[in-house]
ModelCIF file with pLDDT and N, C-alpha, C, O atoms, coordinates in Angstrom:
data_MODEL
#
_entry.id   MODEL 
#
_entity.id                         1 
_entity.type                       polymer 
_entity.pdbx_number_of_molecules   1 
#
_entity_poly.entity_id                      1 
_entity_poly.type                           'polypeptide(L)' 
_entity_poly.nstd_linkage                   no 
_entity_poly.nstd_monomer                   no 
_entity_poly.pdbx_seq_one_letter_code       
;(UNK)(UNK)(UNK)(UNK)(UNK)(UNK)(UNK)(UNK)(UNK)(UNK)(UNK)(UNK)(UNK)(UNK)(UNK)(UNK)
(UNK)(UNK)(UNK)(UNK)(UNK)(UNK)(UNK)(UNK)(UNK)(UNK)(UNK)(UNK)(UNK)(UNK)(UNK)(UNK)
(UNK)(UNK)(UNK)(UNK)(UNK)(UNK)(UNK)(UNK)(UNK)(UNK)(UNK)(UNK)(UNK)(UNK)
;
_entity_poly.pdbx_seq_one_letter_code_can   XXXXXXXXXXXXXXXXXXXXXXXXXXXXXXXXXXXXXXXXXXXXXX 
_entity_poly.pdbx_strand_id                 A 
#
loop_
_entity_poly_seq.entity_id 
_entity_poly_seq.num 
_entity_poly_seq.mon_id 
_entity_poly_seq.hetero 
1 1  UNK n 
1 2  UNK n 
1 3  UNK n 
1 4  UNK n 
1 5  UNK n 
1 6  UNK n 
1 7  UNK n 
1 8  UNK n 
1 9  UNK n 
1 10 UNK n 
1 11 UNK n 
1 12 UNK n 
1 13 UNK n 
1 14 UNK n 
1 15 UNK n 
1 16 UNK n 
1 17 UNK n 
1 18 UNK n 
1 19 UNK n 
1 20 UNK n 
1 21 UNK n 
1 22 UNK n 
1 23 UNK n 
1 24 UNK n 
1 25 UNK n 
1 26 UNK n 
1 27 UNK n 
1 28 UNK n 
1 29 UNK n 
1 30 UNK n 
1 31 UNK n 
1 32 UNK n 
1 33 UNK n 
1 34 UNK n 
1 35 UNK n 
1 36 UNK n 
1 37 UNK n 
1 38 UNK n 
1 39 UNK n 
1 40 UNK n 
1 41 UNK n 
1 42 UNK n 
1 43 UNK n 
1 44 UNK n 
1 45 UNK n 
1 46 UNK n 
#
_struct_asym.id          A 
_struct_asym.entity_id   1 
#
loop_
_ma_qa_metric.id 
_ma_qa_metric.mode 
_ma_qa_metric.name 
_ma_qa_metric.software_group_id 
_ma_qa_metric.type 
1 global pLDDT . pLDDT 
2 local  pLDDT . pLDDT 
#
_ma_qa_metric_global.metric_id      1 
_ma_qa_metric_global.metric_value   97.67 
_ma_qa_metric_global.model_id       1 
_ma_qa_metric_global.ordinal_id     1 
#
loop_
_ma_qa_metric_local.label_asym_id 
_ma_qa_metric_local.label_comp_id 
_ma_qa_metric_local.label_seq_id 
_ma_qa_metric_local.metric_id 
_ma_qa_metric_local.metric_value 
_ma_qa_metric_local.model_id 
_ma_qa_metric_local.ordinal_id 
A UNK 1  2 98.00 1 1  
A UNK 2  2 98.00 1 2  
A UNK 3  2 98.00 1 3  
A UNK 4  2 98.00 1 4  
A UNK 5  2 98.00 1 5  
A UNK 6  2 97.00 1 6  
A UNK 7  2 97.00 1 7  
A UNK 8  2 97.00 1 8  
A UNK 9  2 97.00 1 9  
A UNK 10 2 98.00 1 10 
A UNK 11 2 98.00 1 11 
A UNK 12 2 98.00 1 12 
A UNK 13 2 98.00 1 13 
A UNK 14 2 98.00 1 14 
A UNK 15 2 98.00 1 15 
A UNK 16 2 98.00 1 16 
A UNK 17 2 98.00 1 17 
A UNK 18 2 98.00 1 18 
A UNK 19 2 98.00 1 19 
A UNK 20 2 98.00 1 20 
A UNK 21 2 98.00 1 21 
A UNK 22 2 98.00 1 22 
A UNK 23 2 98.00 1 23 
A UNK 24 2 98.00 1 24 
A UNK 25 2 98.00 1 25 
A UNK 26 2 98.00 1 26 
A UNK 27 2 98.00 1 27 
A UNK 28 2 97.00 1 28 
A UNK 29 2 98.00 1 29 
A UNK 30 2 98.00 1 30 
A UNK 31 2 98.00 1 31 
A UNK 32 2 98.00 1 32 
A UNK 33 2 98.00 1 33 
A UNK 34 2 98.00 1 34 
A UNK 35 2 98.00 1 35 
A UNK 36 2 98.00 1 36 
A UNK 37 2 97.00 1 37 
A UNK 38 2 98.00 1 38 
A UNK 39 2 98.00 1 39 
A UNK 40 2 98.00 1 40 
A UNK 41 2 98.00 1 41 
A UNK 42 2 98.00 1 42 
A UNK 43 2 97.00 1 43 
A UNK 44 2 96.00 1 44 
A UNK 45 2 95.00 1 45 
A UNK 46 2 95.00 1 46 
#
loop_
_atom_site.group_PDB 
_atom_site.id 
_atom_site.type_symbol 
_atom_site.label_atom_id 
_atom_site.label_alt_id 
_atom_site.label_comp_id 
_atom_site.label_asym_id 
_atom_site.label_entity_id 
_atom_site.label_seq_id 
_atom_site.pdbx_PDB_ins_code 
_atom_site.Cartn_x 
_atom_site.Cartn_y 
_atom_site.Cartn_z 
_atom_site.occupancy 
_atom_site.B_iso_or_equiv 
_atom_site.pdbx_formal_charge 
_atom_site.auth_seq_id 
_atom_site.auth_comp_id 
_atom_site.auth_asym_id 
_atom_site.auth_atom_id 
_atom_site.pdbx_PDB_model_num 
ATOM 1   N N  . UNK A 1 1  ? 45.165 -27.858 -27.404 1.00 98.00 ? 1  UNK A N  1 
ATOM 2   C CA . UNK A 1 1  ? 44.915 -26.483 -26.948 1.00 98.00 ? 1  UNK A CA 1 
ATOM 3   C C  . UNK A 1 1  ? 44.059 -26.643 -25.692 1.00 98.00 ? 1  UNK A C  1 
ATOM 4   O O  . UNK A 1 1  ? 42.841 -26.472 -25.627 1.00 98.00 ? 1  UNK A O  1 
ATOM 5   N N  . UNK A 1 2  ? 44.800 -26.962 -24.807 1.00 98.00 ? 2  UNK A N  1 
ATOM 6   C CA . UNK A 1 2  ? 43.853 -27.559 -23.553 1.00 98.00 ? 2  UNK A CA 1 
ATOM 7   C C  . UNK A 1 2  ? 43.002 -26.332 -22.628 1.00 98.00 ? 2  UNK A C  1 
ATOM 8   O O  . UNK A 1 2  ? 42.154 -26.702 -21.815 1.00 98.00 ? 2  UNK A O  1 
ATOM 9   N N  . UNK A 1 3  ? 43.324 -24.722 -22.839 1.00 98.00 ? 3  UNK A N  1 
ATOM 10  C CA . UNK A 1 3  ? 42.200 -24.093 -22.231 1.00 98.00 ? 3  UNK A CA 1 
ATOM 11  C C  . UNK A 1 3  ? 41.499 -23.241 -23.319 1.00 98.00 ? 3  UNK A C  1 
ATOM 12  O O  . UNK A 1 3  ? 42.291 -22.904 -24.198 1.00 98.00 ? 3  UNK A O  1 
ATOM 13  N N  . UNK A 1 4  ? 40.598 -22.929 -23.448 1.00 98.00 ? 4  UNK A N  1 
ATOM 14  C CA . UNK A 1 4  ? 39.386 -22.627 -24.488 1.00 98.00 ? 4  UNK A CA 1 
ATOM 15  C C  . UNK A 1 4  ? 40.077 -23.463 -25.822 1.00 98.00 ? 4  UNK A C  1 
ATOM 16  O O  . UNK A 1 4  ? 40.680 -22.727 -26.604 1.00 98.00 ? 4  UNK A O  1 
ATOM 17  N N  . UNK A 1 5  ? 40.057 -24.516 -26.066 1.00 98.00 ? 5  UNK A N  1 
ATOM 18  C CA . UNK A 1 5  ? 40.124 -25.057 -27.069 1.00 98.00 ? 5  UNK A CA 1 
ATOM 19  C C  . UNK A 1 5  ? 39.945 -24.463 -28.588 1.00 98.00 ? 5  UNK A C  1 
ATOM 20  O O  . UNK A 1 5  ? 38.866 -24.001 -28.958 1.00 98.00 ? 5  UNK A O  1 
ATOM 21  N N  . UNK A 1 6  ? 41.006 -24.513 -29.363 1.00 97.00 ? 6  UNK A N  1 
ATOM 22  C CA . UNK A 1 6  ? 40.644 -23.812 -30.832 1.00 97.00 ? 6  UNK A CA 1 
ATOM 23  C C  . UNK A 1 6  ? 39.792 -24.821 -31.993 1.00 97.00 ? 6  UNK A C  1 
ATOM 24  O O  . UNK A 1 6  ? 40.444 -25.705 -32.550 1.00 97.00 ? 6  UNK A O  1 
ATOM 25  N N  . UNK A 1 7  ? 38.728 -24.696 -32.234 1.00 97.00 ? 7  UNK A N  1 
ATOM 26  C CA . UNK A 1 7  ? 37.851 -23.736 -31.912 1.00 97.00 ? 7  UNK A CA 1 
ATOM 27  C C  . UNK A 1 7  ? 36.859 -23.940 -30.849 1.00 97.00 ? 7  UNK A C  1 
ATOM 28  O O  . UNK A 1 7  ? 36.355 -22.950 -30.319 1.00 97.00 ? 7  UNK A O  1 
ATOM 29  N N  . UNK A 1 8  ? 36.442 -25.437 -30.389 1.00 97.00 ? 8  UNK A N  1 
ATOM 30  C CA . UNK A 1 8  ? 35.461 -25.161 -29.377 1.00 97.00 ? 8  UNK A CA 1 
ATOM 31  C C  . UNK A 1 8  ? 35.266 -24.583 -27.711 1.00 97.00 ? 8  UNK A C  1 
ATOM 32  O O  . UNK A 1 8  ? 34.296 -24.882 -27.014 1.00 97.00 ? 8  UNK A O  1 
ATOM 33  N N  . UNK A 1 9  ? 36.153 -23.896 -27.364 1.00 97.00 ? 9  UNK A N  1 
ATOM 34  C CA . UNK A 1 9  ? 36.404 -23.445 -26.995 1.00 97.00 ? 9  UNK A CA 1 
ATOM 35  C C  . UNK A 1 9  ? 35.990 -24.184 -25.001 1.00 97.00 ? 9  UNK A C  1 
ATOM 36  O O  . UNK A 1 9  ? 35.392 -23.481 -24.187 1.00 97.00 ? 9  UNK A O  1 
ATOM 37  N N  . UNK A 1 10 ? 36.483 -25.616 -24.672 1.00 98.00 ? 10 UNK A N  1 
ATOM 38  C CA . UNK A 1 10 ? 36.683 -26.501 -24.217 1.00 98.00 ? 10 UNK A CA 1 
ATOM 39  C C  . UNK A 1 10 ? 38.384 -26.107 -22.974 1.00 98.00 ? 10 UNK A C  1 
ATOM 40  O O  . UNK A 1 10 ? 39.509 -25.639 -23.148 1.00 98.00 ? 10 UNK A O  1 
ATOM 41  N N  . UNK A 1 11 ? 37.816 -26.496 -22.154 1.00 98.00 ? 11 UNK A N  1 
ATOM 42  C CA . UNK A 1 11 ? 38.944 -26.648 -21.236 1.00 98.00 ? 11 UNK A CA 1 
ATOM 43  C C  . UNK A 1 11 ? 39.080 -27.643 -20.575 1.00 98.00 ? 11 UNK A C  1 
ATOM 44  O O  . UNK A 1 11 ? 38.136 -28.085 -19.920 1.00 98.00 ? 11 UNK A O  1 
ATOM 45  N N  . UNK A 1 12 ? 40.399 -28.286 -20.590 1.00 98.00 ? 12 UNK A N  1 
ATOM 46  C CA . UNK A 1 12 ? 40.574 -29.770 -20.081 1.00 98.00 ? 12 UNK A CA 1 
ATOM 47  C C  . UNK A 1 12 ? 40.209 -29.938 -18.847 1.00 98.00 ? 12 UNK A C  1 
ATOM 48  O O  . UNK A 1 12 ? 40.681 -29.097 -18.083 1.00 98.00 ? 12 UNK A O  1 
ATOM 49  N N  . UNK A 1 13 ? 39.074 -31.262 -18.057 1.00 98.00 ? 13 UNK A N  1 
ATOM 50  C CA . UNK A 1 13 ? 39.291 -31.442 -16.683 1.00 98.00 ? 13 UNK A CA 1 
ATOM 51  C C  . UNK A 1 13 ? 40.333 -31.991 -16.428 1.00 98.00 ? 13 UNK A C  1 
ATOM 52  O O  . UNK A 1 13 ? 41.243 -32.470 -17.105 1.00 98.00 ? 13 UNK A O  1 
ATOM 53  N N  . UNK A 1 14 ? 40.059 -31.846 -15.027 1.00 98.00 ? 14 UNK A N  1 
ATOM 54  C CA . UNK A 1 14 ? 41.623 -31.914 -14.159 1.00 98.00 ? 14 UNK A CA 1 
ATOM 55  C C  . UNK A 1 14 ? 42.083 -33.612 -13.912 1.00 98.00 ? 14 UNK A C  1 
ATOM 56  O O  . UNK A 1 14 ? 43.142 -34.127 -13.554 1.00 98.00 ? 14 UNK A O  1 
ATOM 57  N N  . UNK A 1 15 ? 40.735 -34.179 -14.291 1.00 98.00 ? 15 UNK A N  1 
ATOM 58  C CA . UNK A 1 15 ? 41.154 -35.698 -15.072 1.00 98.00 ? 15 UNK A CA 1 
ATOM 59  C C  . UNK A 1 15 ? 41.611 -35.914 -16.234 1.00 98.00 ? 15 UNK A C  1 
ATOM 60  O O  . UNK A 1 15 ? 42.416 -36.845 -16.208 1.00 98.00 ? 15 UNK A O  1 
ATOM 61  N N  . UNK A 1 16 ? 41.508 -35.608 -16.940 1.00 98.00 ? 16 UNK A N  1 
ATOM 62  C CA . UNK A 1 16 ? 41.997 -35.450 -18.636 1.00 98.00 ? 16 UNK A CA 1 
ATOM 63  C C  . UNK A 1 16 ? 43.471 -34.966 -17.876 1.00 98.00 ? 16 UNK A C  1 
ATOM 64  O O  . UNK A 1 16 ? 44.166 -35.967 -17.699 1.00 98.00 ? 16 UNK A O  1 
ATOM 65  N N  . UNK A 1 17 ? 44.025 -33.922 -17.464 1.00 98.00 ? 17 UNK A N  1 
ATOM 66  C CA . UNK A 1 17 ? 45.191 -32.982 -17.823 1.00 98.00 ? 17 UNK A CA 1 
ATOM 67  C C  . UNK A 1 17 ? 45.995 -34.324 -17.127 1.00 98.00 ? 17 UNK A C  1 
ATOM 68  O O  . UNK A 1 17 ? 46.958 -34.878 -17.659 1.00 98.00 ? 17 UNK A O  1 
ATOM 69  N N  . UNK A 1 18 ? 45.234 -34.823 -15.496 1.00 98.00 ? 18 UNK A N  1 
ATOM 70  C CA . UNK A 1 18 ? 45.895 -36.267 -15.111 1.00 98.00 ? 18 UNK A CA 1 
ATOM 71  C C  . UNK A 1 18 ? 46.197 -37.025 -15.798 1.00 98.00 ? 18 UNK A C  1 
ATOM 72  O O  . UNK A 1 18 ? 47.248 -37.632 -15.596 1.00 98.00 ? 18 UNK A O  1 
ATOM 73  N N  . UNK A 1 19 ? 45.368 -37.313 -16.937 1.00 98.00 ? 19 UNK A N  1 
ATOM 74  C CA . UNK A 1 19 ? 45.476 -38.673 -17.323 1.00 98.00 ? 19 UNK A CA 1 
ATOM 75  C C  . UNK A 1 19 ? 46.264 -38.288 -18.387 1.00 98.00 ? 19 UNK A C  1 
ATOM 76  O O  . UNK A 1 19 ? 46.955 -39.290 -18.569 1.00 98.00 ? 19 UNK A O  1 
ATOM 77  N N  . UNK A 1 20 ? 46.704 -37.199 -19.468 1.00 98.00 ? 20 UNK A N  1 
ATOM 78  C CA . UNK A 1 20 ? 48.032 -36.898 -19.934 1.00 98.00 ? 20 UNK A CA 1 
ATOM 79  C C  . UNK A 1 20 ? 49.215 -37.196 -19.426 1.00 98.00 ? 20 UNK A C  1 
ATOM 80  O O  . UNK A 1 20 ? 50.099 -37.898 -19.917 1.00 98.00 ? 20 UNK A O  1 
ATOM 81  N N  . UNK A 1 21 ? 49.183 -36.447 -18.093 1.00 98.00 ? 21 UNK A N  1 
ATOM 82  C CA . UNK A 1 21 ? 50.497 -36.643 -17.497 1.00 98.00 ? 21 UNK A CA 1 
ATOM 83  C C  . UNK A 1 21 ? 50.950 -38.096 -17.093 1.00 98.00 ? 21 UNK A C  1 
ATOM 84  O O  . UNK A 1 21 ? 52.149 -38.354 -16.984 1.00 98.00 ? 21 UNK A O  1 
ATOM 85  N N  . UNK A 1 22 ? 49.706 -39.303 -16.812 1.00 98.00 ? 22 UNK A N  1 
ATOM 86  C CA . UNK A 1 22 ? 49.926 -40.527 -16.873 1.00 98.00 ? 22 UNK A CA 1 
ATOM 87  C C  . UNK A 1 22 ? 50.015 -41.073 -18.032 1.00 98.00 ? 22 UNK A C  1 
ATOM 88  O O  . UNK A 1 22 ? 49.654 -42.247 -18.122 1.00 98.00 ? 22 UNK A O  1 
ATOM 89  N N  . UNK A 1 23 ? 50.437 -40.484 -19.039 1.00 98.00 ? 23 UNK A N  1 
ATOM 90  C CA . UNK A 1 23 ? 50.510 -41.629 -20.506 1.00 98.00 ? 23 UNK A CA 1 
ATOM 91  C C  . UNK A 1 23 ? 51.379 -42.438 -20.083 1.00 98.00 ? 23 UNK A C  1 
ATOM 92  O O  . UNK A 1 23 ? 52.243 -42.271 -19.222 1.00 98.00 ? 23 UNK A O  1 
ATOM 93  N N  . UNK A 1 24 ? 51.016 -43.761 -21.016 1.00 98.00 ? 24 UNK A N  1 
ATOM 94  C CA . UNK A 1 24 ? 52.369 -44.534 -21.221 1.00 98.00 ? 24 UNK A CA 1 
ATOM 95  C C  . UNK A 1 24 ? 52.658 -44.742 -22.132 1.00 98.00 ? 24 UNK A C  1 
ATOM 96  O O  . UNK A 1 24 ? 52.442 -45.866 -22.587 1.00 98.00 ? 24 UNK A O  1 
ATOM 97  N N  . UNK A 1 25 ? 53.379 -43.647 -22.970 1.00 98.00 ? 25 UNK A N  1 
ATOM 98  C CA . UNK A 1 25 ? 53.743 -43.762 -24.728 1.00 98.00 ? 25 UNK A CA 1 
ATOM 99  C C  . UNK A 1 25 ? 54.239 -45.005 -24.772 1.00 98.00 ? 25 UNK A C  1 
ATOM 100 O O  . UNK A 1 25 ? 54.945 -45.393 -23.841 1.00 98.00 ? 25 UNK A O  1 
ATOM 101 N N  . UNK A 1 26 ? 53.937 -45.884 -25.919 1.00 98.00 ? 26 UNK A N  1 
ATOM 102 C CA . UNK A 1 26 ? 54.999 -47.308 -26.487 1.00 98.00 ? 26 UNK A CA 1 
ATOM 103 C C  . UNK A 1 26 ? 56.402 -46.514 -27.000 1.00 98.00 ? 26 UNK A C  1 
ATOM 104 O O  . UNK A 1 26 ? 57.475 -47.057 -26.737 1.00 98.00 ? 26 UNK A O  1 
ATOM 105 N N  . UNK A 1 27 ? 56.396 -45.421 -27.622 1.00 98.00 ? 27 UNK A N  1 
ATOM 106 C CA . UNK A 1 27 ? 57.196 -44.368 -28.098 1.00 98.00 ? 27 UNK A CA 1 
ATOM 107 C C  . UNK A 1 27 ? 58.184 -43.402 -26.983 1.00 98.00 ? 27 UNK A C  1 
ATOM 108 O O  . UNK A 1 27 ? 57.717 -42.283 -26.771 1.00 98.00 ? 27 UNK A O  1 
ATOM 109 N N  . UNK A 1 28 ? 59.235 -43.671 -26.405 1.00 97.00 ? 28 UNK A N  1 
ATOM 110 C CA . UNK A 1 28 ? 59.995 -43.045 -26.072 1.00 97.00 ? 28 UNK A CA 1 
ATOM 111 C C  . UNK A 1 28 ? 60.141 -41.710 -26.017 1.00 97.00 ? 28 UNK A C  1 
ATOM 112 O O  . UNK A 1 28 ? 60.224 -40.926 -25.071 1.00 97.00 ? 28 UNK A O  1 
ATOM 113 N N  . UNK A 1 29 ? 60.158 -41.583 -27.142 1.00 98.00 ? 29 UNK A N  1 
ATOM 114 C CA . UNK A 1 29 ? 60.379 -40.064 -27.773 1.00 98.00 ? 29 UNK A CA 1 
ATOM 115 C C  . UNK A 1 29 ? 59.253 -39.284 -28.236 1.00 98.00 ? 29 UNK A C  1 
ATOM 116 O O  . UNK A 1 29 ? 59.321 -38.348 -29.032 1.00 98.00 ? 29 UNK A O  1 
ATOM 117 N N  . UNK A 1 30 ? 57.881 -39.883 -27.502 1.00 98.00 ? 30 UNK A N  1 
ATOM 118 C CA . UNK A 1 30 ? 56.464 -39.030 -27.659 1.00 98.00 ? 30 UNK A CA 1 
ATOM 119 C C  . UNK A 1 30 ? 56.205 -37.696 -26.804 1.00 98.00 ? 30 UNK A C  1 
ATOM 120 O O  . UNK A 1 30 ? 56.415 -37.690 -25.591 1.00 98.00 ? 30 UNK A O  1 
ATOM 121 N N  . UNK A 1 31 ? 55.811 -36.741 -27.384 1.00 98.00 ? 31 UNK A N  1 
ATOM 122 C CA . UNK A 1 31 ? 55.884 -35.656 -27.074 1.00 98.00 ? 31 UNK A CA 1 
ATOM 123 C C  . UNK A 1 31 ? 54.447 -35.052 -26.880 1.00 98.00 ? 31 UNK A C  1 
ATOM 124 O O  . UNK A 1 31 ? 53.665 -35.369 -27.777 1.00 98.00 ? 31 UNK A O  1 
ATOM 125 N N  . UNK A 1 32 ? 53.949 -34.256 -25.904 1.00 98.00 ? 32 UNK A N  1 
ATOM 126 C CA . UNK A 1 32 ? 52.669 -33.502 -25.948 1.00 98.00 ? 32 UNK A CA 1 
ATOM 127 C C  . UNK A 1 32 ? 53.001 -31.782 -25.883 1.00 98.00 ? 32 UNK A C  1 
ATOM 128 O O  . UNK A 1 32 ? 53.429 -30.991 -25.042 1.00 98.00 ? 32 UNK A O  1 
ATOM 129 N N  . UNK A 1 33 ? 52.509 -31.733 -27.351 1.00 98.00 ? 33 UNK A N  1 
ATOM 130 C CA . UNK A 1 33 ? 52.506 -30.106 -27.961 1.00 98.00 ? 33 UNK A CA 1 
ATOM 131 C C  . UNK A 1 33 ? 51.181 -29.247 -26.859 1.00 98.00 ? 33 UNK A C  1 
ATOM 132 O O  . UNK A 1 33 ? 49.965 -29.077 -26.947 1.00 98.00 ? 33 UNK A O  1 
ATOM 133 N N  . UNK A 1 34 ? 52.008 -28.968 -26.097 1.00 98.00 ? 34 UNK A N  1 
ATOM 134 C CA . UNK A 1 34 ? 50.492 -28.187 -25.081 1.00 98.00 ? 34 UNK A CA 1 
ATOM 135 C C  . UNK A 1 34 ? 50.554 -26.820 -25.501 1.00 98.00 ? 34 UNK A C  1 
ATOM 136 O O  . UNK A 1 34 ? 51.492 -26.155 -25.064 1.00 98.00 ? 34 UNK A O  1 
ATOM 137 N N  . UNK A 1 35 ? 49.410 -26.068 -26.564 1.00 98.00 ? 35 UNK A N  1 
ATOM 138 C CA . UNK A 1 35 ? 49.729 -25.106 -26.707 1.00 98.00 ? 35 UNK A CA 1 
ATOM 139 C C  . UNK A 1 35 ? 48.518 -24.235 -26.149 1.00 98.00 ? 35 UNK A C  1 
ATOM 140 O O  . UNK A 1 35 ? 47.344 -24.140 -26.505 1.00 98.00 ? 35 UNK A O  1 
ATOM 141 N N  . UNK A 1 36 ? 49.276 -23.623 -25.115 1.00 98.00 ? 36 UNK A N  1 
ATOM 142 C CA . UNK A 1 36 ? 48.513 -23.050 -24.377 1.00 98.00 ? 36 UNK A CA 1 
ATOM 143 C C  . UNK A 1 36 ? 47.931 -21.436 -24.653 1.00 98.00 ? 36 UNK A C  1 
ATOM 144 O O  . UNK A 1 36 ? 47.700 -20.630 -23.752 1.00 98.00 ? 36 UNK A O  1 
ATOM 145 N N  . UNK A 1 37 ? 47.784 -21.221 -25.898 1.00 97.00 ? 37 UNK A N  1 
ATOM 146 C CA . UNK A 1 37 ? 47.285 -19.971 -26.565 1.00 97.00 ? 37 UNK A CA 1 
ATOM 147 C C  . UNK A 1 37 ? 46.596 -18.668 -26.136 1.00 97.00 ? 37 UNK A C  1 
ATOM 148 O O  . UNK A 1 37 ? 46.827 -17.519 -26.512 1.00 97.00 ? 37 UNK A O  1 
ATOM 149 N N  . UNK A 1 38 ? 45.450 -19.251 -25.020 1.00 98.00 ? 38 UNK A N  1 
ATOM 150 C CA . UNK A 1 38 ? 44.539 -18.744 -24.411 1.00 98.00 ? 38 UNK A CA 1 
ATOM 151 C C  . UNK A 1 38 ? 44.327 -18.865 -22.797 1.00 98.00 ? 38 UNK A C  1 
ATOM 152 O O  . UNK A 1 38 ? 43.355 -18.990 -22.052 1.00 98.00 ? 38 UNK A O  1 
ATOM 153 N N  . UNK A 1 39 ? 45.428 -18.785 -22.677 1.00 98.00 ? 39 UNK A N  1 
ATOM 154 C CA . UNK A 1 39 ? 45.880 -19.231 -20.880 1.00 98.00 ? 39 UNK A CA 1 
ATOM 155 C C  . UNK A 1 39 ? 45.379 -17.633 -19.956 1.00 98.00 ? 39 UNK A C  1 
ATOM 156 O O  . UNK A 1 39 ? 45.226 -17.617 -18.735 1.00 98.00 ? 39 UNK A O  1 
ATOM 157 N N  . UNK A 1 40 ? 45.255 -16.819 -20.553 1.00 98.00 ? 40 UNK A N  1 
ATOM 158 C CA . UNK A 1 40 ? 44.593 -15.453 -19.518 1.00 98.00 ? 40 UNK A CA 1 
ATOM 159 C C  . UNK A 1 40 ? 43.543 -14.804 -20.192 1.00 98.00 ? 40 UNK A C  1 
ATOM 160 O O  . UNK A 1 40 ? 43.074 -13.749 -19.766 1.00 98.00 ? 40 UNK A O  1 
ATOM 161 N N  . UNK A 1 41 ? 43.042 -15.490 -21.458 1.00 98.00 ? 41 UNK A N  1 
ATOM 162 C CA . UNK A 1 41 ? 42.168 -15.187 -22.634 1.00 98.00 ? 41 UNK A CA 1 
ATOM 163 C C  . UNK A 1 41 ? 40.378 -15.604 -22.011 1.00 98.00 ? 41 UNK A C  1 
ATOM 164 O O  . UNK A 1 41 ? 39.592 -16.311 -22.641 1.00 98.00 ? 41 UNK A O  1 
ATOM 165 N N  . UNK A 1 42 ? 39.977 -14.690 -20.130 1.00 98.00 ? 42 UNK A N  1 
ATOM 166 C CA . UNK A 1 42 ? 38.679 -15.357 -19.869 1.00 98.00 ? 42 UNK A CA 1 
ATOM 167 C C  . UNK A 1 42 ? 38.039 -14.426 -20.565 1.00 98.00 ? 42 UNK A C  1 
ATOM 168 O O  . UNK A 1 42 ? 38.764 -13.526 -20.989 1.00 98.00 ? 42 UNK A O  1 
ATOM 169 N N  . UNK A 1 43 ? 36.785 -14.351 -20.844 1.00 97.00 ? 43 UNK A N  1 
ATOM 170 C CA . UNK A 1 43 ? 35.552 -13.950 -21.215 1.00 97.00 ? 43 UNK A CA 1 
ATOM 171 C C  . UNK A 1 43 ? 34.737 -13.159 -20.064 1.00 97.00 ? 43 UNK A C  1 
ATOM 172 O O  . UNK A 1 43 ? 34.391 -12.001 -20.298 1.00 97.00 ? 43 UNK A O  1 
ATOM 173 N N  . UNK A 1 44 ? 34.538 -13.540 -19.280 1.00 96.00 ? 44 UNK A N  1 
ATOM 174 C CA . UNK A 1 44 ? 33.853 -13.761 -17.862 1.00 96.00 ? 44 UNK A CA 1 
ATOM 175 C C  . UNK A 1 44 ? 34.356 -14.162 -16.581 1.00 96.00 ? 44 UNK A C  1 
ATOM 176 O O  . UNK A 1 44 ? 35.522 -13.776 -16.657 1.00 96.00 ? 44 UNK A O  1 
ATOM 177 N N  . UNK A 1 45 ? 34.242 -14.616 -15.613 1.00 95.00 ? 45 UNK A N  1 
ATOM 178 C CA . UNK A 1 45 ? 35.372 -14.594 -14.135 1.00 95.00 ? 45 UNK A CA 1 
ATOM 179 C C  . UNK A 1 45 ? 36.625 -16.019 -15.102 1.00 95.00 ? 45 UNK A C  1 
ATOM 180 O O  . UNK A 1 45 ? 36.742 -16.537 -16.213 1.00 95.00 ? 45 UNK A O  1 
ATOM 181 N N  . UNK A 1 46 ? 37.331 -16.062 -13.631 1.00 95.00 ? 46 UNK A N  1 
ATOM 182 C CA . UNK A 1 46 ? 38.790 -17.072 -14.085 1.00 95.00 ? 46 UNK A CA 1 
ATOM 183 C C  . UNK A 1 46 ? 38.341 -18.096 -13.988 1.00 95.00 ? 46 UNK A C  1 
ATOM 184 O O  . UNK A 1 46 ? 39.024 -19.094 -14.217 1.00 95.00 ? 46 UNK A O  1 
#
């Protein structure tokens, strides 16, 4: 749940979201469930 995280409410840096997109699964067929739940869900500014 990479923006406000369920529950701690955590948003990925823009190194983390990099370094996802650089995996190197051993697994072929590895998948990242990005569930983006809270994508316009701010509190306070964007």
């Amino acid at each position: 749940v990479p923006k406000f995280s369920n529950p701690d409410g955590i948003v990925y840096s823009d190194e983390t979201v990099k370094r996802f997109a650089a995996l190197k699964p051993k697994a072929d067929d590895f998948r990242i469930f990005w569930d983006n739940a809270y994508c316009v869900h701010e509190l306070y500014e964007p």
